[in-house]
Each structure stands twice: as structure tokens, then as C-alpha cells.
Protein backbone atom coordinates (compact mmCIF):
# COMPACT_ATOMS: atom_id res chain seq x y z
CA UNK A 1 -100.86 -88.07 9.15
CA UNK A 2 -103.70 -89.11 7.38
CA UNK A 3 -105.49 -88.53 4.17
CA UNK A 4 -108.30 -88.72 3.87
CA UNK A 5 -109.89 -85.75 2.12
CA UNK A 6 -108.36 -82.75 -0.27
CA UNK A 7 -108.09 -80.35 2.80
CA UNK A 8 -106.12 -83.10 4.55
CA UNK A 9 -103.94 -83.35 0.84
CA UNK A 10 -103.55 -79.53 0.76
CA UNK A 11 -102.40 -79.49 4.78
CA UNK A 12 -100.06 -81.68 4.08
CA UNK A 13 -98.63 -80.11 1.00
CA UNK A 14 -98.62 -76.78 3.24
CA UNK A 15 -96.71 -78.47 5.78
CA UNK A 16 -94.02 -79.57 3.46
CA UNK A 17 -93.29 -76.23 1.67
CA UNK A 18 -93.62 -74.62 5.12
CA UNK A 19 -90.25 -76.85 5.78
CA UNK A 20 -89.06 -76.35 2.32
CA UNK A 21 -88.76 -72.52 2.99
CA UNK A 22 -87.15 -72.73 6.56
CA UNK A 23 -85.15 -74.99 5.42
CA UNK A 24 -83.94 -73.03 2.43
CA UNK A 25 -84.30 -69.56 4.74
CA UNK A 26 -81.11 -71.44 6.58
CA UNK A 27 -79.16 -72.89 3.62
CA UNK A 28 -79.31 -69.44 1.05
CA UNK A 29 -76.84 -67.49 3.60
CA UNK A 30 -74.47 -70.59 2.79
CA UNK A 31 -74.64 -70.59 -0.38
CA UNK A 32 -74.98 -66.73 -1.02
CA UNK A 33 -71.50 -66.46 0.55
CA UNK A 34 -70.20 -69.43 -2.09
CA UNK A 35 -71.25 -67.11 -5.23
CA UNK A 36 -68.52 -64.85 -6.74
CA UNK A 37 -70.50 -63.43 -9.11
CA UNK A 38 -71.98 -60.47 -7.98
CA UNK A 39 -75.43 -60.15 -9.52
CA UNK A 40 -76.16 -63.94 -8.49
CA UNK A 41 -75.50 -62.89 -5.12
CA UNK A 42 -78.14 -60.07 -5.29
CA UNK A 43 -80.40 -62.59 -6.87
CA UNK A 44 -79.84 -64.98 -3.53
CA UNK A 45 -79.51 -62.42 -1.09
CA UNK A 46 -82.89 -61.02 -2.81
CA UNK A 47 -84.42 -64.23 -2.53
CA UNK A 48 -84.30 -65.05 1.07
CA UNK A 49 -86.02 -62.00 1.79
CA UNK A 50 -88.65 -63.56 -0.22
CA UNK A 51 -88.29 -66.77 1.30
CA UNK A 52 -88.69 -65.13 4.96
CA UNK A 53 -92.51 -63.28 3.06
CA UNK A 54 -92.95 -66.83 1.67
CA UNK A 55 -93.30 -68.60 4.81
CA UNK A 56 -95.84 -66.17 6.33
CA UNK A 57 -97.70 -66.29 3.58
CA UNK A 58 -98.19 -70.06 4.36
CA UNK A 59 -98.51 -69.14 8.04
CA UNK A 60 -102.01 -66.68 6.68
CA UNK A 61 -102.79 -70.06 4.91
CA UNK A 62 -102.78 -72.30 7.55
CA UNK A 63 -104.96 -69.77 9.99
CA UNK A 64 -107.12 -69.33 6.97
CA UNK A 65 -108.09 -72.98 6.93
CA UNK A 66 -108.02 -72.99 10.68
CA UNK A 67 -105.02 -75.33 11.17
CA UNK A 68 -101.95 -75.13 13.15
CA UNK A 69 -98.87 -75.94 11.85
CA UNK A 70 -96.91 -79.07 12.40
CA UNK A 71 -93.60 -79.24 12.72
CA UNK A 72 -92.44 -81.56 9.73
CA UNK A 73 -89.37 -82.36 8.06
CA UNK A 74 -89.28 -81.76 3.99
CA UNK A 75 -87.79 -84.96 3.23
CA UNK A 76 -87.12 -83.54 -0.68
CA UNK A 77 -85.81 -80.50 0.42
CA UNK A 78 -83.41 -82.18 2.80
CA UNK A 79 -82.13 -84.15 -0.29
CA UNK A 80 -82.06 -81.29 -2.30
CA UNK A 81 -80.26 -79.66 -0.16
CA UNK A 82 -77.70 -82.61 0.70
CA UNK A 83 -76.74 -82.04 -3.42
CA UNK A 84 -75.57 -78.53 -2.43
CA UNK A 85 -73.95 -79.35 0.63
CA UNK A 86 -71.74 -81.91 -1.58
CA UNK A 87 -71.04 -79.44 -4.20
CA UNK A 88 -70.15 -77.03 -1.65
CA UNK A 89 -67.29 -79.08 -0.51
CA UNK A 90 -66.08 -80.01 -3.66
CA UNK A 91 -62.71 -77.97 -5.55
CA UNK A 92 -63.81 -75.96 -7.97
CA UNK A 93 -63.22 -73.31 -9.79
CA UNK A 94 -65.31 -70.12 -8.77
CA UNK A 95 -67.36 -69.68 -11.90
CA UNK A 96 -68.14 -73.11 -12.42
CA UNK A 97 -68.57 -73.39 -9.06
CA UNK A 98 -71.37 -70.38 -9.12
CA UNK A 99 -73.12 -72.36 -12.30
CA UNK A 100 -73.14 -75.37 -9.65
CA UNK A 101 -74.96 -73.09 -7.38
CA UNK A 102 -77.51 -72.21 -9.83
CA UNK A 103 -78.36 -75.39 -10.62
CA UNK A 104 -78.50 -76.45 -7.30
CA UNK A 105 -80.77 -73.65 -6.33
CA UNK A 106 -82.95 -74.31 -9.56
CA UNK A 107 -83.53 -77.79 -8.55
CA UNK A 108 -84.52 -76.54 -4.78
CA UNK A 109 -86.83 -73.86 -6.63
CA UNK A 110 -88.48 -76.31 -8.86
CA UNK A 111 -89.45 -78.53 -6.19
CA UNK A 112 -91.12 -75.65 -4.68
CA UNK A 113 -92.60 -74.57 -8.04
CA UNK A 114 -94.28 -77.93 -7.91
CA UNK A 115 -95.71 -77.85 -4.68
CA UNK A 116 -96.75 -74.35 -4.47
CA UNK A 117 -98.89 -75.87 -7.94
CA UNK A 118 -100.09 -78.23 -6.48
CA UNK A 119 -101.16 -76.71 -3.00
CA UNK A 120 -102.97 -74.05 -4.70
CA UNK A 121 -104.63 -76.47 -7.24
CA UNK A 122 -105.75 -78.56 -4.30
CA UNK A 123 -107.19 -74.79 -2.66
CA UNK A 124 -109.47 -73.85 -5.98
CA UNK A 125 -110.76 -77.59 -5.50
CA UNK A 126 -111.53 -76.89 -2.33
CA UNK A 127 -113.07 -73.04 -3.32
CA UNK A 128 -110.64 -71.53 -0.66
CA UNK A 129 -110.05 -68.52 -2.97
CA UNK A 130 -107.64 -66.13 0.00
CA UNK A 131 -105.36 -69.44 0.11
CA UNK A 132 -105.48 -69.62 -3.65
CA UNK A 133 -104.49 -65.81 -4.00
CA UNK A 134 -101.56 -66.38 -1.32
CA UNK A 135 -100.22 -69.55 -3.13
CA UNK A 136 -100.52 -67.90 -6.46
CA UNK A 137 -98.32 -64.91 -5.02
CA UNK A 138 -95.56 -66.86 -3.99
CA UNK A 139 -95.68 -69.19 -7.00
CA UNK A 140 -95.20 -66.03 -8.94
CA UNK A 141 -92.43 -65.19 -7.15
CA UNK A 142 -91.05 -68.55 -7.41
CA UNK A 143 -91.16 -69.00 -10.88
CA UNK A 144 -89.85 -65.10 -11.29
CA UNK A 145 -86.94 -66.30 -9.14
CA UNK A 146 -86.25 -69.09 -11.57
CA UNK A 147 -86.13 -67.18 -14.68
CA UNK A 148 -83.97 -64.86 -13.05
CA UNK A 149 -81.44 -67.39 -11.99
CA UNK A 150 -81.81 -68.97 -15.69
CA UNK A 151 -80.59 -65.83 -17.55
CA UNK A 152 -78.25 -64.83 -14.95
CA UNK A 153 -76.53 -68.28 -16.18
CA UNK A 154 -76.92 -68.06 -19.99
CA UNK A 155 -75.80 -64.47 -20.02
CA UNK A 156 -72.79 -64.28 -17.04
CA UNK A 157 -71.98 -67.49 -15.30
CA UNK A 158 -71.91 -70.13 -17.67
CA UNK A 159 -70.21 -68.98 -20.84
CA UNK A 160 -67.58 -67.21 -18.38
CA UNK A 161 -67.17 -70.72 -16.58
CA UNK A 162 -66.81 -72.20 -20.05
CA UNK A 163 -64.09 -69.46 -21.00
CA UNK A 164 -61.61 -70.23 -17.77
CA UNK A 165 -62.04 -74.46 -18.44
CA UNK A 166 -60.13 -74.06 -21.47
């Protein structure tokens, strides 16, 4: 790969959450079934059908700029998702284990708050305003997502994981 111009920058980026969001299309049905608590498991299960509208969005992106897709590997993704895979195997007790999951699924949704940032930054640069408006979408949803998951844990999970450590 080479870089040597913003549109090469924002293909890249592209490329990387277009992993990012296969890679987490595959994972959330893993860690949907770890979750006891029932409204986290809407949250997931509601999320990877935004995940699957995610990733054509970045499929209209890439035909917008005229690019094809590479197949790449999301090398932070893969470690993110490594974490869970660790915590998944580890004893726990189910509510503490559902405020590991969303913390684990925070972290994977804050890397792709960051790159969906900076992919559309990179786009109003580069006055591609349909790729901004698609970016913008999903980091919407993204962030949405995020503050979903964050008072999901401050008002169910975490205070009821707190309660059965005692």
C-alpha cells in the first residue's frame, strides 16, 4: 500500500473499518450469546444489524471514489477482539461477566469511533461530500451504540455485578 496522497489515506482508513465491521459482524453472535442480561442482548443483537448496514455503507463509499475493495486484515480489531476472546474463556460470574462484555465491546466501538472520524475528516478534505454524509451516518450510529451500551452499564449491569461480589 502506499501513501501518497489523502485519497490514498482515506482508502486505506476505508479498508480497515471495512475489516473492522466483518470482523465484528462474526464476533457479536459470540458474544451476544455470552450476555445474560437481557436488554444488553437487544443492544448487541441490535447492533449487528447495524454492523451488516455499516459495511455497505462503506461498500457505496468505495464505488463512490471509484475503488475496489481490498481484502485487508484490521490488525486493531483483531487485537481487540483477542481481549474478548480471553475474557470469554475466563470463570466468571454472569453479571460481571456481561460488564466484561461491555467493556470489551466499548473498546471495539471506540476504535471504530476513531476511524469512522477520521475517514470522514480525510473525505471533507478531499470535498467528497456523499462519502462524508455516509461516514457521518454510521459514526452516528456508532457513537449512539456507545452511549447505549454506557447506560445500559451504569443503570443494570454494573451495580447488579457489584451487588452479587459481595
Amino acid at each position: 500500500m502506499k501513501l501518497n496522497s489523502m485519497q490514498d489515506l482515506l482508502v486505506a482508513e476505508l479498508q480497515d473499518l471495512l475489516s473492522a465491521e466483518r470482523q465484528v459482524a462474526t464476533t457479536l453472535p459470540k458474544v451476544t450469546k455470552a450476555a445474560n442480561n437481557p436488554t444488553l442482548r437487544r443492544e448487541l443483537e441490535a447492533h449487528l444489524k447495524a454492523s451488516i448496514a455499516q459495511e455497505q455503507r462503506l461498500e457505496k463509499c468505495f464505488r463512490e471514489l471509484g475503488v475496489k475493495p481490498e481484502t485487508t486484515r484490521s490488525h486493531g480489531m483483531i487485537g481487540l477482539i483477542s481481549g474478548w476472546m480471553e475474557i470469554q474463556s475466563t470463570e466468571a460470574q454472569q453479571d460481571v461477566m456481561d460488564a466484561a462484555i461491555i467493556s470489551s465491546v466499548q473498546h471495539m466501538e471506540h476504535y471504530e469511533i476513531a476511524g469512522y472520524g477520521c475517514a470522514r475528516s480525510f473525505a471533507e478534505v478531499l470535498k467528497k461530500d456523499t462519502v462524508v454524509s455516509l461516514l457521518t451516518e454510521t459514526l452516528q450510529e456508532e457513537e449512539a451504540f456507545d452511549r447505549r451500551l454506557t447506560e445500559v452499564a451504569k443503570t443494570l449491569v454494573n451495580t447488579t455485578a457489584e451487588l452479587h461480589t459481595r
